[in-house]
C-alpha atoms as a PDB file:
ATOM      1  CA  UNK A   1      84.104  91.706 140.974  1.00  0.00           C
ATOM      2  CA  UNK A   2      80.414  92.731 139.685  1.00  0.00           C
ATOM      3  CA  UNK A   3      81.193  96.549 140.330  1.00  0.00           C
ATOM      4  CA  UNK A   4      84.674  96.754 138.820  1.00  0.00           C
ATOM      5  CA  UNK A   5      82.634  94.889 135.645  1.00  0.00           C
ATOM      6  CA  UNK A   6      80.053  97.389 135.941  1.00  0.00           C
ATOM      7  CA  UNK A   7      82.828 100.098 136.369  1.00  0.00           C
ATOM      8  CA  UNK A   8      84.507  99.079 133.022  1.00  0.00           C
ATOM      9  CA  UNK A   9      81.994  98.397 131.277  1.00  0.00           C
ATOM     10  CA  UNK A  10      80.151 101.836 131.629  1.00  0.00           C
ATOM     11  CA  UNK A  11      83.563 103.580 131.358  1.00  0.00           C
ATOM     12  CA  UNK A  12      84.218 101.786 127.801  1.00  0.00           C
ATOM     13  CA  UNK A  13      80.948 102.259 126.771  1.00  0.00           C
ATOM     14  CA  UNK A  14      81.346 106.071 127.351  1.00  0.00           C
ATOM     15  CA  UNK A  15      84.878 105.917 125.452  1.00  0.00           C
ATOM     16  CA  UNK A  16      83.348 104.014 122.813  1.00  0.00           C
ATOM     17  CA  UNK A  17      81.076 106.657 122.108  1.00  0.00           C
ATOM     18  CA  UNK A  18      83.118 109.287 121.875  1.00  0.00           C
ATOM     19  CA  UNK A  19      84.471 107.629 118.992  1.00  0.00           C
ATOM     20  CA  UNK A  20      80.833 107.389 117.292  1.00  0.00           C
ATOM     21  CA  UNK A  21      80.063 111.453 118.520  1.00  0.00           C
ATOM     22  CA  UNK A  22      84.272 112.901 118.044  1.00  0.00           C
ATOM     23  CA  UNK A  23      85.657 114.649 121.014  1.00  0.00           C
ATOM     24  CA  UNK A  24      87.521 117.701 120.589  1.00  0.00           C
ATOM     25  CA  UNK A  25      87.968 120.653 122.661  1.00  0.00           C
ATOM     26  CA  UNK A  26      89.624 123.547 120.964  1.00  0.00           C
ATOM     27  CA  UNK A  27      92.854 122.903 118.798  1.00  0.00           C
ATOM     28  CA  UNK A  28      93.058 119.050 121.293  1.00  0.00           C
ATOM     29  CA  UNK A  29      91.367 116.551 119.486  1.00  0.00           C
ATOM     30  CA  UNK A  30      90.930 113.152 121.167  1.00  0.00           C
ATOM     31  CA  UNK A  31      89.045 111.322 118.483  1.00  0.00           C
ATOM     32  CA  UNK A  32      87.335 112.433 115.029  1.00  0.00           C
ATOM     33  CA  UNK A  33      84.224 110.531 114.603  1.00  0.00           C
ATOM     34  CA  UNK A  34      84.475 108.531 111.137  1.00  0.00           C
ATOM     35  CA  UNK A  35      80.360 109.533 111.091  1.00  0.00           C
ATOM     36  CA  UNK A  36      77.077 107.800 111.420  1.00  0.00           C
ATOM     37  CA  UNK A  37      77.347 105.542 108.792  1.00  0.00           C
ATOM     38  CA  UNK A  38      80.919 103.556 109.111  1.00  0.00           C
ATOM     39  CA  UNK A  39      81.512 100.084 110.296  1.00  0.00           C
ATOM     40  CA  UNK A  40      82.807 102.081 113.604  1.00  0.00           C
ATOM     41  CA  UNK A  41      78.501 102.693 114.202  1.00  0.00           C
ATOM     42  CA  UNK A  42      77.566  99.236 113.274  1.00  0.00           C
ATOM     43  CA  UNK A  43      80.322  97.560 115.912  1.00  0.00           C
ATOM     44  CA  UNK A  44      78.915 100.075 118.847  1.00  0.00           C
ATOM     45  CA  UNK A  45      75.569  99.369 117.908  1.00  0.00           C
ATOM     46  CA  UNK A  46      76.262  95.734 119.012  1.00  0.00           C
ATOM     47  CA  UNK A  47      77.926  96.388 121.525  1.00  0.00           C
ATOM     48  CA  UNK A  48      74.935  98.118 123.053  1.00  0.00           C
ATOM     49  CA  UNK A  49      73.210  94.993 122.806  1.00  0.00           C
ATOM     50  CA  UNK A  50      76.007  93.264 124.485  1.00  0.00           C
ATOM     51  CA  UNK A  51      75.869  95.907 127.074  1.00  0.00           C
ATOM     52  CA  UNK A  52      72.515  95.718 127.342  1.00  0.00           C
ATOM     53  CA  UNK A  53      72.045  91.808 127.893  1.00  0.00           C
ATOM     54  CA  UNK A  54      74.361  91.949 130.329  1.00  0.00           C
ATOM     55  CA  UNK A  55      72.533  93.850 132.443  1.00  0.00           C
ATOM     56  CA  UNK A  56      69.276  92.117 131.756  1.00  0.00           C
ATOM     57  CA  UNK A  57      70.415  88.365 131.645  1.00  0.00           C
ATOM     58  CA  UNK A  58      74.348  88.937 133.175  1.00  0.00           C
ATOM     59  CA  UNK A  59      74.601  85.120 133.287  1.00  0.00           C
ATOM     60  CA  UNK A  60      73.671  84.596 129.414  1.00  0.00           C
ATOM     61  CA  UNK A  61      75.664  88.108 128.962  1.00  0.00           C
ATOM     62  CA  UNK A  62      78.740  87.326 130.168  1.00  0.00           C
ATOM     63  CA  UNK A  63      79.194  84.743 127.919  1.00  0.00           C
ATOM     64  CA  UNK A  64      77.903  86.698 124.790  1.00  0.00           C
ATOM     65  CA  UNK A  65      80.029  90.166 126.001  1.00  0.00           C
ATOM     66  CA  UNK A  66      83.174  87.895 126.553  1.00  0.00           C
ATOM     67  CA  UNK A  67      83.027  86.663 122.828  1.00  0.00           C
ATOM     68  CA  UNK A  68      82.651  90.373 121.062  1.00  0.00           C
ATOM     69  CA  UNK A  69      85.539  91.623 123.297  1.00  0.00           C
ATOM     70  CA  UNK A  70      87.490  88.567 122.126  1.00  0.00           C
ATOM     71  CA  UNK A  71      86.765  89.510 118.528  1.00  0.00           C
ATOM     72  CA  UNK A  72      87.656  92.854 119.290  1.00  0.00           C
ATOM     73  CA  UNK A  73      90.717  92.577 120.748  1.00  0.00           C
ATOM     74  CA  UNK A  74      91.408  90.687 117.949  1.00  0.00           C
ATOM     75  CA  UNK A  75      90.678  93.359 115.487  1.00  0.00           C
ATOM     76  CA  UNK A  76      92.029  95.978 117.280  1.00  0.00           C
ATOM     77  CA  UNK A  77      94.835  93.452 117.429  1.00  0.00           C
ATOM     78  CA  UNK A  78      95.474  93.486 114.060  1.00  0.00           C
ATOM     79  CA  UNK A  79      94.672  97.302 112.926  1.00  0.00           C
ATOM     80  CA  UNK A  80      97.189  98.388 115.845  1.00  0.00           C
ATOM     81  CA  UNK A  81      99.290  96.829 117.335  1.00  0.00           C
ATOM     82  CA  UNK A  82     100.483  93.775 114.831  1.00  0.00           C
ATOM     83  CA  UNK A  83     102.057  96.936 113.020  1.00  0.00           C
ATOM     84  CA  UNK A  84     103.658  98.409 116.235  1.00  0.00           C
ATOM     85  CA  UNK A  85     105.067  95.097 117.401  1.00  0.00           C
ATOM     86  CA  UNK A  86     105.771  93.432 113.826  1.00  0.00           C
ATOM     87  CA  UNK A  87     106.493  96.649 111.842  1.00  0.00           C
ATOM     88  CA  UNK A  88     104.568  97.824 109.132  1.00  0.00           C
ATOM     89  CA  UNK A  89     104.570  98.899 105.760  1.00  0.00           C
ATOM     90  CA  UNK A  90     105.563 102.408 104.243  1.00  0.00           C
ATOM     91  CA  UNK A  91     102.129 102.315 102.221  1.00  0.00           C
ATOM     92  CA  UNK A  92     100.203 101.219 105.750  1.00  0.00           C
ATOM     93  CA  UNK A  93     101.723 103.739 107.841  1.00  0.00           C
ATOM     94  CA  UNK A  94     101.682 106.881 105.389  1.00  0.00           C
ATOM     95  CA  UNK A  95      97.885 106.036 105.821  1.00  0.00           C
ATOM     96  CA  UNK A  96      97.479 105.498 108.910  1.00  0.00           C
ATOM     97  CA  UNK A  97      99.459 108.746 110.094  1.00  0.00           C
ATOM     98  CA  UNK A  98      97.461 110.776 107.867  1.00  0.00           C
ATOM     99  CA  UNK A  99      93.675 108.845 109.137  1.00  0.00           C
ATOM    100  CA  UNK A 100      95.255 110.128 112.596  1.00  0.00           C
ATOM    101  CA  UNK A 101      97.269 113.040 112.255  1.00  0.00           C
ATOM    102  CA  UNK A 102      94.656 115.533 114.277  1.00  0.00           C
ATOM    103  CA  UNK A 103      94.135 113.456 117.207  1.00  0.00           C
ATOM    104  CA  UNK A 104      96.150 113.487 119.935  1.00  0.00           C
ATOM    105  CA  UNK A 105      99.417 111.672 120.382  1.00  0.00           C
ATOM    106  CA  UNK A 106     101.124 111.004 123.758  1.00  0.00           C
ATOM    107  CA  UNK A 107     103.880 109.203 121.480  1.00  0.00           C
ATOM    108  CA  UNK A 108     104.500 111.310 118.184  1.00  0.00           C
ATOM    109  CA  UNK A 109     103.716 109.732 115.345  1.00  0.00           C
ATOM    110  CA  UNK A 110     107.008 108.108 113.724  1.00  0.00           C
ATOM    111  CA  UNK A 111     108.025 107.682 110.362  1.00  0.00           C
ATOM    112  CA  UNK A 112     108.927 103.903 110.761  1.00  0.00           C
ATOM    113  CA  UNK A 113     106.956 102.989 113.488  1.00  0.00           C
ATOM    114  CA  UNK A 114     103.214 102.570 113.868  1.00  0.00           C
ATOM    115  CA  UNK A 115     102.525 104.484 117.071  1.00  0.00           C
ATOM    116  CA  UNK A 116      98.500 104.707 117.932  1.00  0.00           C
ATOM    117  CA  UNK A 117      97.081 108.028 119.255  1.00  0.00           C
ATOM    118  CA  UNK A 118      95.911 108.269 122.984  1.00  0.00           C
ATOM    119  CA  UNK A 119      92.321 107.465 122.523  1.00  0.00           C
ATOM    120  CA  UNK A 120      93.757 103.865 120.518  1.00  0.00           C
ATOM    121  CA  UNK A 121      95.468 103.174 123.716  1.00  0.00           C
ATOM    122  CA  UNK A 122      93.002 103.692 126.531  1.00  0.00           C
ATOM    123  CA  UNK A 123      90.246 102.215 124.139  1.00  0.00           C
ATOM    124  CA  UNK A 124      92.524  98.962 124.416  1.00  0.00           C
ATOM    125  CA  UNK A 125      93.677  99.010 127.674  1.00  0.00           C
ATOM    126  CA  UNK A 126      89.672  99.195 129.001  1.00  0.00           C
ATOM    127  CA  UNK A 127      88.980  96.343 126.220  1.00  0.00           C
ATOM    128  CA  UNK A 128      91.642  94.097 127.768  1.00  0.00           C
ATOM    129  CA  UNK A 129      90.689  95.080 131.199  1.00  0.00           C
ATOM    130  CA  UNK A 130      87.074  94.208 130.881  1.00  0.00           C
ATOM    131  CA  UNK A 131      88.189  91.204 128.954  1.00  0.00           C
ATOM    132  CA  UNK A 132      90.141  89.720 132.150  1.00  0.00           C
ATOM    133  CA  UNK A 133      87.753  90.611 134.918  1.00  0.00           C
ATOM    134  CA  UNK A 134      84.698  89.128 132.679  1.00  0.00           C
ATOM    135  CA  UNK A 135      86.951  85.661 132.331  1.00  0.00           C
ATOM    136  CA  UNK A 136      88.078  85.800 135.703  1.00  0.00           C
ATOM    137  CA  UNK A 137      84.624  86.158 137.012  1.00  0.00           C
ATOM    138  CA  UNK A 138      83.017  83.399 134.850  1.00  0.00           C
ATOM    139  CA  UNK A 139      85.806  80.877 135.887  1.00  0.00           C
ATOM    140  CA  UNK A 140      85.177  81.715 139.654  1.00  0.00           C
ATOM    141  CA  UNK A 141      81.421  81.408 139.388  1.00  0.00           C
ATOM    142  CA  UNK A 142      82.061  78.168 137.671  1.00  0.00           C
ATOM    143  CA  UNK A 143      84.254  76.735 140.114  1.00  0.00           C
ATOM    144  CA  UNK A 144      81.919  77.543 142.537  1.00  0.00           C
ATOM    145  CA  UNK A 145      79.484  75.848 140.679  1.00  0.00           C
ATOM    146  CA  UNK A 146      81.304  72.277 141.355  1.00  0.00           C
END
């Protein structure tokens, strides 16, 4: 359980940060970084510290790593896929096609639809998958415990 953790955790980490650096190779564009100073820096930069207790105190880290990926599925949530599954504005999506239109789609963007790019979708599917194995660990440690 500890290494598939460990796994996801350093492989979100690394996706993270390709968000904070931009990735693009060519004319294929993964993500655009939204630069240095954006609320996008401020929400890695504590989830370095996350990161970081974890490894130092995992106990104590679990715990604290557990609540920002709750609050970030939650946000995430709400900035993706609330509009996918719900629908979504002609205002909201006119925005968020153009925020989005040079990075990669494995879905093309839709005029009615809110569809995120590739990056959106791995970012979340690590974030959910780190989420469960973190919950899934603490619950078997404490049942252990009794």
């Amino acid at each position: 359980m500890k290494r598939g953790i460990n796994i996801l955790l350093g492989a979100l980490l690394f996706w993270f940060t390709l968000d904070i650096t931009g990735f693009s190779l060519g004319s294929f564009c993964l993500v655009e970084s939204p630069g240095i100073l954006s609320g996008d820096t401020v929400w890695w930069i504590i989830f370095v510290c996350c990161f970081i207790l974890f490894f130092l105190k995992e106990k104590q880290g679990k715990y604290v790593l557990s609540v920002f990926l709750t609050a970030w599925i939650i946000i995430q949530y709400f900035s993706h896929w609330n509009y996918t599954i719900f629908g979504v504005t002609e205002r909201k999506l006119t925005g968020y096609n153009k925020y989005f239109a040079n990075t990669f789609h494995i879905i093309p963007p839709s005029d009615s639809v809110l569809i995120p790019d590739l990056y959106h979708i791995i970012l979340h599917i690590l974030i959910i998958s780190l989420f469960v194995l973190i919950i899934v660990d603490i619950f078997q440690k404490r049942k252990t415990d009794f």
